[in-house]
PDB file of N, CA and C in Angstrom:
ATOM      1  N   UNK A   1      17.401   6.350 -20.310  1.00  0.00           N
ATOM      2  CA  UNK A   1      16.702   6.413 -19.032  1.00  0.00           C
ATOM      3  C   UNK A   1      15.203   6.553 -19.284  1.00  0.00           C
ATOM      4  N   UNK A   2      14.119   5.917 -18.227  1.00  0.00           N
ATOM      5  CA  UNK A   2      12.787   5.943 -18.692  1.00  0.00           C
ATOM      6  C   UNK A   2      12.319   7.473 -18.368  1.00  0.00           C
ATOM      7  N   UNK A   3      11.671   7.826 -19.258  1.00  0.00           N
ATOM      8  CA  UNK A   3      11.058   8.977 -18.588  1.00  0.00           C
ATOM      9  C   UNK A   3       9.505   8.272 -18.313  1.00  0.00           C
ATOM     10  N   UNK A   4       8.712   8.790 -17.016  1.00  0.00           N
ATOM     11  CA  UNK A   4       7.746   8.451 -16.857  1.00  0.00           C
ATOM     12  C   UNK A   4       6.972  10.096 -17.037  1.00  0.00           C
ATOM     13  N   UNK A   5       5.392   9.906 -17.485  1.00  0.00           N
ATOM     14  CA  UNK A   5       4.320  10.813 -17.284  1.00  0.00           C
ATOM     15  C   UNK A   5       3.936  10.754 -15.932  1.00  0.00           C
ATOM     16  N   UNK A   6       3.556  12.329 -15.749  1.00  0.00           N
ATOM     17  CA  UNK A   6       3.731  12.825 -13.733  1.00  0.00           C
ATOM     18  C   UNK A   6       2.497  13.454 -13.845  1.00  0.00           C
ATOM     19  N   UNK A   7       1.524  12.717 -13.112  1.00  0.00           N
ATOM     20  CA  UNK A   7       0.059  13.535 -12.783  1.00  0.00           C
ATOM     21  C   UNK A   7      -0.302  13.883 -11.225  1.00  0.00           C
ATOM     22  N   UNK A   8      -1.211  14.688 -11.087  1.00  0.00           N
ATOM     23  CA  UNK A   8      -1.735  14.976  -9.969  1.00  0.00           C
ATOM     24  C   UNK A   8      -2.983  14.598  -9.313  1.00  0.00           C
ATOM     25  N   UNK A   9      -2.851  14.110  -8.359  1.00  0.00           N
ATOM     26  CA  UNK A   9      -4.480  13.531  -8.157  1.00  0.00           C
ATOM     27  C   UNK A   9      -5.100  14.785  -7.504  1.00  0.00           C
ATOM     28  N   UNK A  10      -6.375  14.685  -7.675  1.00  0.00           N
ATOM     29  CA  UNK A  10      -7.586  16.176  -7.303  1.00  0.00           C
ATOM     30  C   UNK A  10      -7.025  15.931  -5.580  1.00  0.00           C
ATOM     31  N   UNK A  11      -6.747  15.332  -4.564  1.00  0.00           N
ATOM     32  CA  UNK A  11      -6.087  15.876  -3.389  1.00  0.00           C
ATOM     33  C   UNK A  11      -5.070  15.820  -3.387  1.00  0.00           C
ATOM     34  N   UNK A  12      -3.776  15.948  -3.919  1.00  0.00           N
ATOM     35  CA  UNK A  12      -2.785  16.492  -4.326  1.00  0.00           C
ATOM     36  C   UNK A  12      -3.155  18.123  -4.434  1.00  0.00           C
ATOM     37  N   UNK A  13      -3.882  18.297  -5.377  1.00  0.00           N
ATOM     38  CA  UNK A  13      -4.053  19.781  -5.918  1.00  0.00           C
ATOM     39  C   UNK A  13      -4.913  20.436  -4.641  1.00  0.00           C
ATOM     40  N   UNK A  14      -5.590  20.125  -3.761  1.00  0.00           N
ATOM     41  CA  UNK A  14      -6.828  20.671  -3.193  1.00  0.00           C
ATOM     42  C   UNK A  14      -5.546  20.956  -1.652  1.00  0.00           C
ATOM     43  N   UNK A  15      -4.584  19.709  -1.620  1.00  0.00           N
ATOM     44  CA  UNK A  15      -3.617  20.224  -0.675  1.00  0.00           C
ATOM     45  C   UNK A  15      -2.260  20.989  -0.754  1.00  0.00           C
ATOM     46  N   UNK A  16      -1.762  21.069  -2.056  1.00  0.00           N
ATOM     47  CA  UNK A  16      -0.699  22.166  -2.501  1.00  0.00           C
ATOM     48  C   UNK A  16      -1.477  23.540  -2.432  1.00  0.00           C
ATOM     49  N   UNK A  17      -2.915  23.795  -3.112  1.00  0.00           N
ATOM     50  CA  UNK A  17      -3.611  25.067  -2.940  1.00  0.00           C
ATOM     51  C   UNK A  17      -3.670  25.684  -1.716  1.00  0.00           C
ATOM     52  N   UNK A  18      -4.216  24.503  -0.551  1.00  0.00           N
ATOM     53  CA  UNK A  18      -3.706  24.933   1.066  1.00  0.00           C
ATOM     54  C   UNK A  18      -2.870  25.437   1.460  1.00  0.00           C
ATOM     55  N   UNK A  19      -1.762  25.094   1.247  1.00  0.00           N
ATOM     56  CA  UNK A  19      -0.293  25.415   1.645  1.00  0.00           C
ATOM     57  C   UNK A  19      -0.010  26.319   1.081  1.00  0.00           C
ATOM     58  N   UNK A  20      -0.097  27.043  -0.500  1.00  0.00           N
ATOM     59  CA  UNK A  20       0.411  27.913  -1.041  1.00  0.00           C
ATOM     60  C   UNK A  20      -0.498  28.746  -0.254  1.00  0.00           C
ATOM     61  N   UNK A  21      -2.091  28.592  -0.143  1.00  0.00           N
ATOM     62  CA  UNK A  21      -2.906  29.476  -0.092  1.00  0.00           C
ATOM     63  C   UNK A  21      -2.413  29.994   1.555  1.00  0.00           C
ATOM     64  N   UNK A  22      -2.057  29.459   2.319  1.00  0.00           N
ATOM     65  CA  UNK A  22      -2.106  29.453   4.143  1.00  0.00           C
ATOM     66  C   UNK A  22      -0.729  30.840   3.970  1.00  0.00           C
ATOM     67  N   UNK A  23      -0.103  30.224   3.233  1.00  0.00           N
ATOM     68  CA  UNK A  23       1.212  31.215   2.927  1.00  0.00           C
ATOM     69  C   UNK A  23       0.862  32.823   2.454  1.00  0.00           C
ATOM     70  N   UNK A  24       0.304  32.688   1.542  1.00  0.00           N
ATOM     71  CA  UNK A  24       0.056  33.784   0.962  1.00  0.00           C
ATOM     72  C   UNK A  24      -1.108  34.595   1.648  1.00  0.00           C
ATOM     73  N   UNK A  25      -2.421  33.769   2.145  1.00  0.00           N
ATOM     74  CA  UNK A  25      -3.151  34.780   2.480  1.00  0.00           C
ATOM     75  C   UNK A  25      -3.310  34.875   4.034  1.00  0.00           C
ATOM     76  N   UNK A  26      -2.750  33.994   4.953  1.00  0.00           N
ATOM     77  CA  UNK A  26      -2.830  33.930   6.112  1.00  0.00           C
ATOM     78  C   UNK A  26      -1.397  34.649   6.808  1.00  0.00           C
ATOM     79  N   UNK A  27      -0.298  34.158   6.028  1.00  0.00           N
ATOM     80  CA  UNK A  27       0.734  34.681   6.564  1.00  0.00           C
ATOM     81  C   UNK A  27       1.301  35.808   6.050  1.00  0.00           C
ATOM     82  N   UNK A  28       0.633  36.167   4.812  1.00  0.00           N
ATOM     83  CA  UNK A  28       0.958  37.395   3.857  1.00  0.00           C
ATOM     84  C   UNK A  28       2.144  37.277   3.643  1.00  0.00           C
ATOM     85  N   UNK A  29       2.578  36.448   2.700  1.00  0.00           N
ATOM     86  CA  UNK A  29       3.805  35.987   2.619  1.00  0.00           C
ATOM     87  C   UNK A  29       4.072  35.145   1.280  1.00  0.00           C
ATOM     88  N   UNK A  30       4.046  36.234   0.006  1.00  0.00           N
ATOM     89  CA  UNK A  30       3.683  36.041  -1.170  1.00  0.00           C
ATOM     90  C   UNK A  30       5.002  35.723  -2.061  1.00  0.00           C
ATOM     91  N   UNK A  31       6.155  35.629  -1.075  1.00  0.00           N
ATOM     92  CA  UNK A  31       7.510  35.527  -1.843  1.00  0.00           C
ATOM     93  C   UNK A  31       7.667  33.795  -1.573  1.00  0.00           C
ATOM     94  N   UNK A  32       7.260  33.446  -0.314  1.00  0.00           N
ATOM     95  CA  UNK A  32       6.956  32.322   0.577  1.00  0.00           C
ATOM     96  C   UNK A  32       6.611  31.403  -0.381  1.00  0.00           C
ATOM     97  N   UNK A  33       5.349  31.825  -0.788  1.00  0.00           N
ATOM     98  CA  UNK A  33       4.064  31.227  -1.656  1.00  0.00           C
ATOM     99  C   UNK A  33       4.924  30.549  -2.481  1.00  0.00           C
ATOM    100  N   UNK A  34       4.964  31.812  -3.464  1.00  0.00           N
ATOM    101  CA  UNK A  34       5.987  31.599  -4.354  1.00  0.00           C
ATOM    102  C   UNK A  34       6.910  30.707  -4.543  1.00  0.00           C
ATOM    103  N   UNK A  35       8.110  30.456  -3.374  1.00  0.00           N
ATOM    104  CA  UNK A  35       9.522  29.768  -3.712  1.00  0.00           C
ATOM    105  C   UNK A  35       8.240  28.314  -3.167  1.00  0.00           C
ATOM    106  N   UNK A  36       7.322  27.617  -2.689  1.00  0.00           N
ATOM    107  CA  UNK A  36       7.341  26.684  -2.486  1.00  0.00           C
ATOM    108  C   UNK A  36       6.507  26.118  -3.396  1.00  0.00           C
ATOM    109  N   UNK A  37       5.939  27.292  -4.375  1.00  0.00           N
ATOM    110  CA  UNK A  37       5.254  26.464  -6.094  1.00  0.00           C
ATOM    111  C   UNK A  37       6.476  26.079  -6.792  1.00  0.00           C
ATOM    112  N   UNK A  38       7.204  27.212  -6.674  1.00  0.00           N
ATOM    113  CA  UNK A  38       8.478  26.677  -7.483  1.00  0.00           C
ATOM    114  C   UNK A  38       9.410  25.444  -7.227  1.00  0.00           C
ATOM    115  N   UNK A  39       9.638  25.318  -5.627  1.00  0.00           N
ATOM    116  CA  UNK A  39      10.125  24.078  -5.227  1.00  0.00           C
ATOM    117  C   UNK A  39       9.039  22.318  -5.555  1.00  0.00           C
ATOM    118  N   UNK A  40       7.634  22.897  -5.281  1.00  0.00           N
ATOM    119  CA  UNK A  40       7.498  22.196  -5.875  1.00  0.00           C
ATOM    120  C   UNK A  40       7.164  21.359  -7.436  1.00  0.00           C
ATOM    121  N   UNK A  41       6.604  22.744  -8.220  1.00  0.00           N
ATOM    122  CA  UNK A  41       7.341  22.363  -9.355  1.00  0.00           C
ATOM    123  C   UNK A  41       8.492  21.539 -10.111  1.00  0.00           C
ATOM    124  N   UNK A  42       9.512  21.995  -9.610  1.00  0.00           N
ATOM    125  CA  UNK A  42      10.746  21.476  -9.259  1.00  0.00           C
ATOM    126  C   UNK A  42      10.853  20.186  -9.244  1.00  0.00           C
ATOM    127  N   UNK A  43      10.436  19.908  -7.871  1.00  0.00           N
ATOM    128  CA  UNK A  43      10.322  18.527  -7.218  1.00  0.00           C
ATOM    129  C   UNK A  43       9.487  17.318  -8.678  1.00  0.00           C
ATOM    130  N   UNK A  44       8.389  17.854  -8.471  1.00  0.00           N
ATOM    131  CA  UNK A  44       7.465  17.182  -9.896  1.00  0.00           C
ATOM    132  C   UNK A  44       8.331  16.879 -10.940  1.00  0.00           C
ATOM    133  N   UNK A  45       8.675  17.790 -11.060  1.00  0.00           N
ATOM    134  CA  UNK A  45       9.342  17.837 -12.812  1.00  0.00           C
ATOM    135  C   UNK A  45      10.956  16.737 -12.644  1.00  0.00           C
ATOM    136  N   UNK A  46      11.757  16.366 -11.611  1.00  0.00           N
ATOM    137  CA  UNK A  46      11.885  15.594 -11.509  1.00  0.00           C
ATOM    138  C   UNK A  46      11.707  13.896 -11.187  1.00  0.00           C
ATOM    139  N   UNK A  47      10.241  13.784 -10.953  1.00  0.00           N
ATOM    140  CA  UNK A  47      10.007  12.853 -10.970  1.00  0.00           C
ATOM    141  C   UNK A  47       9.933  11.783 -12.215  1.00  0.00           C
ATOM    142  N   UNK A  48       9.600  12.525 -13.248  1.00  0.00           N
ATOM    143  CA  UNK A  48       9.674  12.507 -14.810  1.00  0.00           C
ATOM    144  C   UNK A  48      10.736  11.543 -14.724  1.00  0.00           C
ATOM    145  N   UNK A  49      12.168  11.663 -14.746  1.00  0.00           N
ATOM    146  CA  UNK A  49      13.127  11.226 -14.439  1.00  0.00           C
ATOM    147  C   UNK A  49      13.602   9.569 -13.269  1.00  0.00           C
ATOM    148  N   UNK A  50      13.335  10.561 -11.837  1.00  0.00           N
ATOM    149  CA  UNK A  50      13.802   9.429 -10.740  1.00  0.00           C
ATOM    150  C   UNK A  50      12.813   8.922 -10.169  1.00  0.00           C
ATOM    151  N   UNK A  51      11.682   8.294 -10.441  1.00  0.00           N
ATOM    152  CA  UNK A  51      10.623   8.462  -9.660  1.00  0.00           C
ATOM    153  C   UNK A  51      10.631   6.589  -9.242  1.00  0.00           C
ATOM    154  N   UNK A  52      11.367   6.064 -10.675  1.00  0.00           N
ATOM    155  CA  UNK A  52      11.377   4.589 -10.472  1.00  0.00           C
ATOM    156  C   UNK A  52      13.127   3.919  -9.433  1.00  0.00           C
ATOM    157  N   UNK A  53      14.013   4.971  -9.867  1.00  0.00           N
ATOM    158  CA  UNK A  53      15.171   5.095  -9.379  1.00  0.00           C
ATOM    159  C   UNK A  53      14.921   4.919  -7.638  1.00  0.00           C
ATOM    160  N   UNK A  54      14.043   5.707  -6.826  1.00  0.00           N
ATOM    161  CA  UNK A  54      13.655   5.932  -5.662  1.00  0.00           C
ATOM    162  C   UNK A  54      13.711   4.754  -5.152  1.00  0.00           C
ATOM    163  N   UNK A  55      13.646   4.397  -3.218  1.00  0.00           N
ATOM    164  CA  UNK A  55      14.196   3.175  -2.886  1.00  0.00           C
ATOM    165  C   UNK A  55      12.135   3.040  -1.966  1.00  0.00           C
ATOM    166  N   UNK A  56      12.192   1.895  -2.266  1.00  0.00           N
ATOM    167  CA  UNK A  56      11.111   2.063  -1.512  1.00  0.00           C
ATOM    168  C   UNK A  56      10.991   2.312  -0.013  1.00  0.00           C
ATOM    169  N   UNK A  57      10.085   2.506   0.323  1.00  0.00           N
ATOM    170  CA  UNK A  57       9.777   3.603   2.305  1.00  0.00           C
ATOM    171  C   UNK A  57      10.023   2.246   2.817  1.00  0.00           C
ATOM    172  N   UNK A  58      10.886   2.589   3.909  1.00  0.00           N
ATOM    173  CA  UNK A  58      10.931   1.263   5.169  1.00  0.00           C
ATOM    174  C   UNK A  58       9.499   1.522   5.866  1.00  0.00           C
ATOM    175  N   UNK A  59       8.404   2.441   5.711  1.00  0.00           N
ATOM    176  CA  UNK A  59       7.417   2.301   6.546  1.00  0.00           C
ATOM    177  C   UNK A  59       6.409   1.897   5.648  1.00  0.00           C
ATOM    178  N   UNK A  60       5.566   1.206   6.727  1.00  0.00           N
ATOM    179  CA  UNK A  60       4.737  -0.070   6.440  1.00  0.00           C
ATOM    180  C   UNK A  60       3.554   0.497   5.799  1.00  0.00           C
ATOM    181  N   UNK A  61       3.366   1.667   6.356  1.00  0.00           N
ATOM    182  CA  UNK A  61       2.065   2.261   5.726  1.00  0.00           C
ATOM    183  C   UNK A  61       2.322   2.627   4.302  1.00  0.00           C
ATOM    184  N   UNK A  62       3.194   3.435   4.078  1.00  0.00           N
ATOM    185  CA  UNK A  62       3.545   3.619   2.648  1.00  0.00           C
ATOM    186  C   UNK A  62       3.767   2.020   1.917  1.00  0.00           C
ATOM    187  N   UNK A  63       4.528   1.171   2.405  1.00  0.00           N
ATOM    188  CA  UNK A  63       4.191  -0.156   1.614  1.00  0.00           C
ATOM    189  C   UNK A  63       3.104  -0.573   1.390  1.00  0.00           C
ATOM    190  N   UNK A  64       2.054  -0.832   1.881  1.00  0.00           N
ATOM    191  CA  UNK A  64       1.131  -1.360   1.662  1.00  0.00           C
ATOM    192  C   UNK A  64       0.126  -0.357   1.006  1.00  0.00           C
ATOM    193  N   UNK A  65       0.405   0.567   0.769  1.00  0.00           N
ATOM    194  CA  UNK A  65      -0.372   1.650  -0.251  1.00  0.00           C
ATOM    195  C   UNK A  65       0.207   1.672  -1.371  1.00  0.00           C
ATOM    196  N   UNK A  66       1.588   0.916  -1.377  1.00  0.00           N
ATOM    197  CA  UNK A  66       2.467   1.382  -2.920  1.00  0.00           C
ATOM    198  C   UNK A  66       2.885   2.430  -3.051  1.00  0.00           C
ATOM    199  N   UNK A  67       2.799   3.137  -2.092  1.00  0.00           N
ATOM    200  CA  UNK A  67       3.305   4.469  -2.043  1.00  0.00           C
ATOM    201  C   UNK A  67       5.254   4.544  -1.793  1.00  0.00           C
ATOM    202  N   UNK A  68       5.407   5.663  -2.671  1.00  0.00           N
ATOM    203  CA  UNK A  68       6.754   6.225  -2.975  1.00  0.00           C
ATOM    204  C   UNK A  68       6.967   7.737  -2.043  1.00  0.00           C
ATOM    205  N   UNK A  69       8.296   8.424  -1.587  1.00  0.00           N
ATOM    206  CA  UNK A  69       8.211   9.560  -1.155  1.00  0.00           C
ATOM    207  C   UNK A  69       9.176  10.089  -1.618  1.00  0.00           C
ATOM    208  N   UNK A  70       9.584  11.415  -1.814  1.00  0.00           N
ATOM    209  CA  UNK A  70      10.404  12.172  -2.568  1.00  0.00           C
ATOM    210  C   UNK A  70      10.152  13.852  -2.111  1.00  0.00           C
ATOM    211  N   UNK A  71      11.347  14.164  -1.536  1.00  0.00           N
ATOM    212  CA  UNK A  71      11.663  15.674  -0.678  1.00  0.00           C
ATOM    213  C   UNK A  71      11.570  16.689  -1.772  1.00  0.00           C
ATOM    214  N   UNK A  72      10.973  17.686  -1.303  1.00  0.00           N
ATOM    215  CA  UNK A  72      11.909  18.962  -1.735  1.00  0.00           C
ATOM    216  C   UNK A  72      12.912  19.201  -1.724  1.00  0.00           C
ATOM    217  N   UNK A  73      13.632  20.018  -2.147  1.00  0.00           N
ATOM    218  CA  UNK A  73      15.036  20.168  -2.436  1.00  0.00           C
ATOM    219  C   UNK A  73      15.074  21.429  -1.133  1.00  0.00           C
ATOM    220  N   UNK A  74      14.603  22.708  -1.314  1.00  0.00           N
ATOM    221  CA  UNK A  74      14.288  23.776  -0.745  1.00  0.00           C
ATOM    222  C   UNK A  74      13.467  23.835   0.472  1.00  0.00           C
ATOM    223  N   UNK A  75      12.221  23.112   0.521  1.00  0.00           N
ATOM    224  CA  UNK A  75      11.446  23.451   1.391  1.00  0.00           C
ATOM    225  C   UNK A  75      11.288  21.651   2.691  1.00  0.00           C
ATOM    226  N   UNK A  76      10.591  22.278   4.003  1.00  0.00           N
ATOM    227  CA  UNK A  76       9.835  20.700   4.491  1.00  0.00           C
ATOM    228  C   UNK A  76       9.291  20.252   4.360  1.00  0.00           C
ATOM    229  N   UNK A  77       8.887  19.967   3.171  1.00  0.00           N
ATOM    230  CA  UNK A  77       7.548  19.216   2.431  1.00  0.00           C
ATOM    231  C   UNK A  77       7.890  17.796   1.718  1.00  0.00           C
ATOM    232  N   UNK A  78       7.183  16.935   1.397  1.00  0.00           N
ATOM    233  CA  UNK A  78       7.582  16.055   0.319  1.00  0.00           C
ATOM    234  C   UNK A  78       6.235  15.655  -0.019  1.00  0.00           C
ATOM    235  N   UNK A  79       6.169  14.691  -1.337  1.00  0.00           N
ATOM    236  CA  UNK A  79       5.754  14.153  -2.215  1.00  0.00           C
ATOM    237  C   UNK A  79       4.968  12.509  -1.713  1.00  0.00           C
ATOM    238  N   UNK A  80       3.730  12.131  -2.015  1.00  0.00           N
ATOM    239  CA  UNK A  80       3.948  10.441  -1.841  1.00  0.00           C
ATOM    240  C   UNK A  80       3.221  10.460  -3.249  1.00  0.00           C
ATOM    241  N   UNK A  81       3.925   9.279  -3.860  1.00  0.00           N
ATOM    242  CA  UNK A  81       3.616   8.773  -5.311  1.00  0.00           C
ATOM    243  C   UNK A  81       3.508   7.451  -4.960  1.00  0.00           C
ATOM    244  N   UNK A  82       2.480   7.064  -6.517  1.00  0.00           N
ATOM    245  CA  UNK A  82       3.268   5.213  -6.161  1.00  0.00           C
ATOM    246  C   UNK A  82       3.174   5.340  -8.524  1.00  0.00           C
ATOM    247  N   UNK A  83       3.644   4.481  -8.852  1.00  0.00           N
ATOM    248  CA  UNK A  83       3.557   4.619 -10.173  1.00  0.00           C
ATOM    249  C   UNK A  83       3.390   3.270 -10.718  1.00  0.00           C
ATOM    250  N   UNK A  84       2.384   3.753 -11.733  1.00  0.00           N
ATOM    251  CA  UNK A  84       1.733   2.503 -12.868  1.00  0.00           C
ATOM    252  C   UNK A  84       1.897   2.783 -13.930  1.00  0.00           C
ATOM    253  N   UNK A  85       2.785   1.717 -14.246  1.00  0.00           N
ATOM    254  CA  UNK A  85       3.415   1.181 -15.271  1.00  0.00           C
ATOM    255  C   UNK A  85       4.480   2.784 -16.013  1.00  0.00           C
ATOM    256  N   UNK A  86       3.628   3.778 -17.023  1.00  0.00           N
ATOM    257  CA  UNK A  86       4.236   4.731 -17.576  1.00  0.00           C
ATOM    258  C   UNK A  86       4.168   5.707 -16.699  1.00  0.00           C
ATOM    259  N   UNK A  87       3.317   5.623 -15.858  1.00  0.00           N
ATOM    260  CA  UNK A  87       2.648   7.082 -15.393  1.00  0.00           C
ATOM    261  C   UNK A  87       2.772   6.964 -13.687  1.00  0.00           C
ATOM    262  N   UNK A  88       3.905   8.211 -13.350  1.00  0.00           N
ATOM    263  CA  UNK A  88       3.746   8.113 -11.918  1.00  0.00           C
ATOM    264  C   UNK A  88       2.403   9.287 -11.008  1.00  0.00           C
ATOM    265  N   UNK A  89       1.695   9.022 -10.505  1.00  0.00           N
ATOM    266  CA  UNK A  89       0.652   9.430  -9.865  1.00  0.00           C
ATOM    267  C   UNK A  89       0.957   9.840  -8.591  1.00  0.00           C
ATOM    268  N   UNK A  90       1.499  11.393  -8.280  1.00  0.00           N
ATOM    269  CA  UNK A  90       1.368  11.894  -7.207  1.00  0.00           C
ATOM    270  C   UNK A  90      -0.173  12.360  -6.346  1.00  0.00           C
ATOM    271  N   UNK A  91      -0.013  11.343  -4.950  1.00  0.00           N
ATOM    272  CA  UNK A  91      -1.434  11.369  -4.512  1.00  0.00           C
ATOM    273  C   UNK A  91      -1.599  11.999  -2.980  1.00  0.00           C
ATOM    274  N   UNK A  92      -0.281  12.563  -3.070  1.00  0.00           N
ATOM    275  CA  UNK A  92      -0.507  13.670  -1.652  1.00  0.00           C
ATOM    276  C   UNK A  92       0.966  14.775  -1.339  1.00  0.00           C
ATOM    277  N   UNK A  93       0.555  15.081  -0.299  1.00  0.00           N
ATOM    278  CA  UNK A  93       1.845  15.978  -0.354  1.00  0.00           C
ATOM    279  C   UNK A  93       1.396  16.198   1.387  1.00  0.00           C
ATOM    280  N   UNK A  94       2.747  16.347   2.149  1.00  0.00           N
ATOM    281  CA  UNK A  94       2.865  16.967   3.522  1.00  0.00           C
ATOM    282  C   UNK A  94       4.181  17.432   3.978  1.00  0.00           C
ATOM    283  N   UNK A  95       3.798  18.604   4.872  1.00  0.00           N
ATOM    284  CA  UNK A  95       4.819  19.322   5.321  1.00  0.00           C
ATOM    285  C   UNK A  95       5.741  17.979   6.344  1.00  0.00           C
ATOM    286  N   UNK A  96       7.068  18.437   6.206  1.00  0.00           N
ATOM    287  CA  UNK A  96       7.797  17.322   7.110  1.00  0.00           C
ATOM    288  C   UNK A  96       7.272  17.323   8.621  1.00  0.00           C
ATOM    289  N   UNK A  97       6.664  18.347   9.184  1.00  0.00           N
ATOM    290  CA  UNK A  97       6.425  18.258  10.642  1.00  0.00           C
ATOM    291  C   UNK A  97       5.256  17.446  11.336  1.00  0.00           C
ATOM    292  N   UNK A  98       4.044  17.282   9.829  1.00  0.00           N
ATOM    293  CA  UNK A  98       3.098  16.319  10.032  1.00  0.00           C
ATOM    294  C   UNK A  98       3.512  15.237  10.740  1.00  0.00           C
ATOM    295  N   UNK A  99       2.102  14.389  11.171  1.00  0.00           N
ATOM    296  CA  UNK A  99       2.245  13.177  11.521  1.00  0.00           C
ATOM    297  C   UNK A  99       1.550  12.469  10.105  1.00  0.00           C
ATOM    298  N   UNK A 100       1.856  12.276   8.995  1.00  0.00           N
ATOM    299  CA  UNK A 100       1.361  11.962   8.209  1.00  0.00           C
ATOM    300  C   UNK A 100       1.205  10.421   8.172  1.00  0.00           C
ATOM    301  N   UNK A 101       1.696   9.430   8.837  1.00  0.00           N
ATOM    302  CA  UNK A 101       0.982   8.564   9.055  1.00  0.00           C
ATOM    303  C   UNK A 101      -0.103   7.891   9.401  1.00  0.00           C
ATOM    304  N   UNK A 102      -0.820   9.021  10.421  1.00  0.00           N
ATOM    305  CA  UNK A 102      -1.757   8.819  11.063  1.00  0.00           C
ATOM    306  C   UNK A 102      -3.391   9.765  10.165  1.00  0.00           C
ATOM    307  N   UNK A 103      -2.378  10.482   9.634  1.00  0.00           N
ATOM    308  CA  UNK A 103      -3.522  11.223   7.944  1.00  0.00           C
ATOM    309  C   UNK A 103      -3.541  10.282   6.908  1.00  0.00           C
ATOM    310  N   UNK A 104      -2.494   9.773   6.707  1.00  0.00           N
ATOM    311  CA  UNK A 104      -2.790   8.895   5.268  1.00  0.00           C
ATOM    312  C   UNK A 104      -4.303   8.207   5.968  1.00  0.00           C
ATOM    313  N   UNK A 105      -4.849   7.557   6.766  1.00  0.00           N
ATOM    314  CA  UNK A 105      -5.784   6.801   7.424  1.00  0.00           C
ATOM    315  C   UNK A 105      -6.881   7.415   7.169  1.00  0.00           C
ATOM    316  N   UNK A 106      -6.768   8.789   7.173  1.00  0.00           N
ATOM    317  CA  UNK A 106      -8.052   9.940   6.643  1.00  0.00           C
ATOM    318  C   UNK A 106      -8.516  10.277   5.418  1.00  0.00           C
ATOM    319  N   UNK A 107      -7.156  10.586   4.531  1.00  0.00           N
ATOM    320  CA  UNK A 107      -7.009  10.570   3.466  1.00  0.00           C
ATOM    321  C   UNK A 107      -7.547   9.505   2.282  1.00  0.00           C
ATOM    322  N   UNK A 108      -8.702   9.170   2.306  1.00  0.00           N
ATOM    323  CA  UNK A 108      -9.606   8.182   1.489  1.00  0.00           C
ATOM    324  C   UNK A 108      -9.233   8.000  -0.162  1.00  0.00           C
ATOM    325  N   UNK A 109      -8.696   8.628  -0.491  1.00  0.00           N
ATOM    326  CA  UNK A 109      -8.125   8.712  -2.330  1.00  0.00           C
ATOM    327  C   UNK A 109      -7.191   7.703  -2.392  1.00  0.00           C
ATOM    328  N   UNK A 110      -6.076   7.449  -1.196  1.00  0.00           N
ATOM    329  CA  UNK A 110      -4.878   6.686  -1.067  1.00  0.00           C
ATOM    330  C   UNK A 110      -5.495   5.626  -1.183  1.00  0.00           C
TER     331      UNK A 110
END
């Protein structure tokens, strides 16, 4: 099976810090924090693995970005990747309740 290399793009990281950070210091809720580094950890560290396995998004926006998506296991969050060649490149992350379609449009890195 291929294993691919799993990186983070600088808004990837600037928006997992949000979320952990909103948890921990807004909601004081440091166990919170916690299980959703670990979930996503988690999540990452399987991509290594299934990241090429994944079916591509029936939505149009993610097609035409090359973009891939992939859940948490634990939490409402997921993943958008798209991957070149060895290396899959996670380049955002949103809670499931977003309208993240209408952010990817904001989101200038994508």
């Amino acid at each position: 099976m291929k294993k691919y290399i799993v990186k983070n793009t600088p808004l990837l990281e600037k928006k997992l810090d949000r979320y952990v950070g909103y948890l921990f210091n807004t909601k004081k809720n440091a166990q919170a924090a916690s299980a959703l580094l670990k979930d996503f950890t988690e999540t990452r560290k399987s991509l290594e693995q299934t990241a090429g396995a994944l079916p591509l998004p029936d939505d149009e926006n993610l097609q035409k970005r090359n973009l891939k998506r992939i859940n948490f296991q634990r939490h409402n969050y997921f993943l958008l990747f798209r991957i070149r060649g060895e290396v899959v490149e996670i380049v955002s992350m949103f809670h499931g309740l977003e309208n993240y379609s209408d952010k990817l449009e904001a989101e200038e890195e994508i």
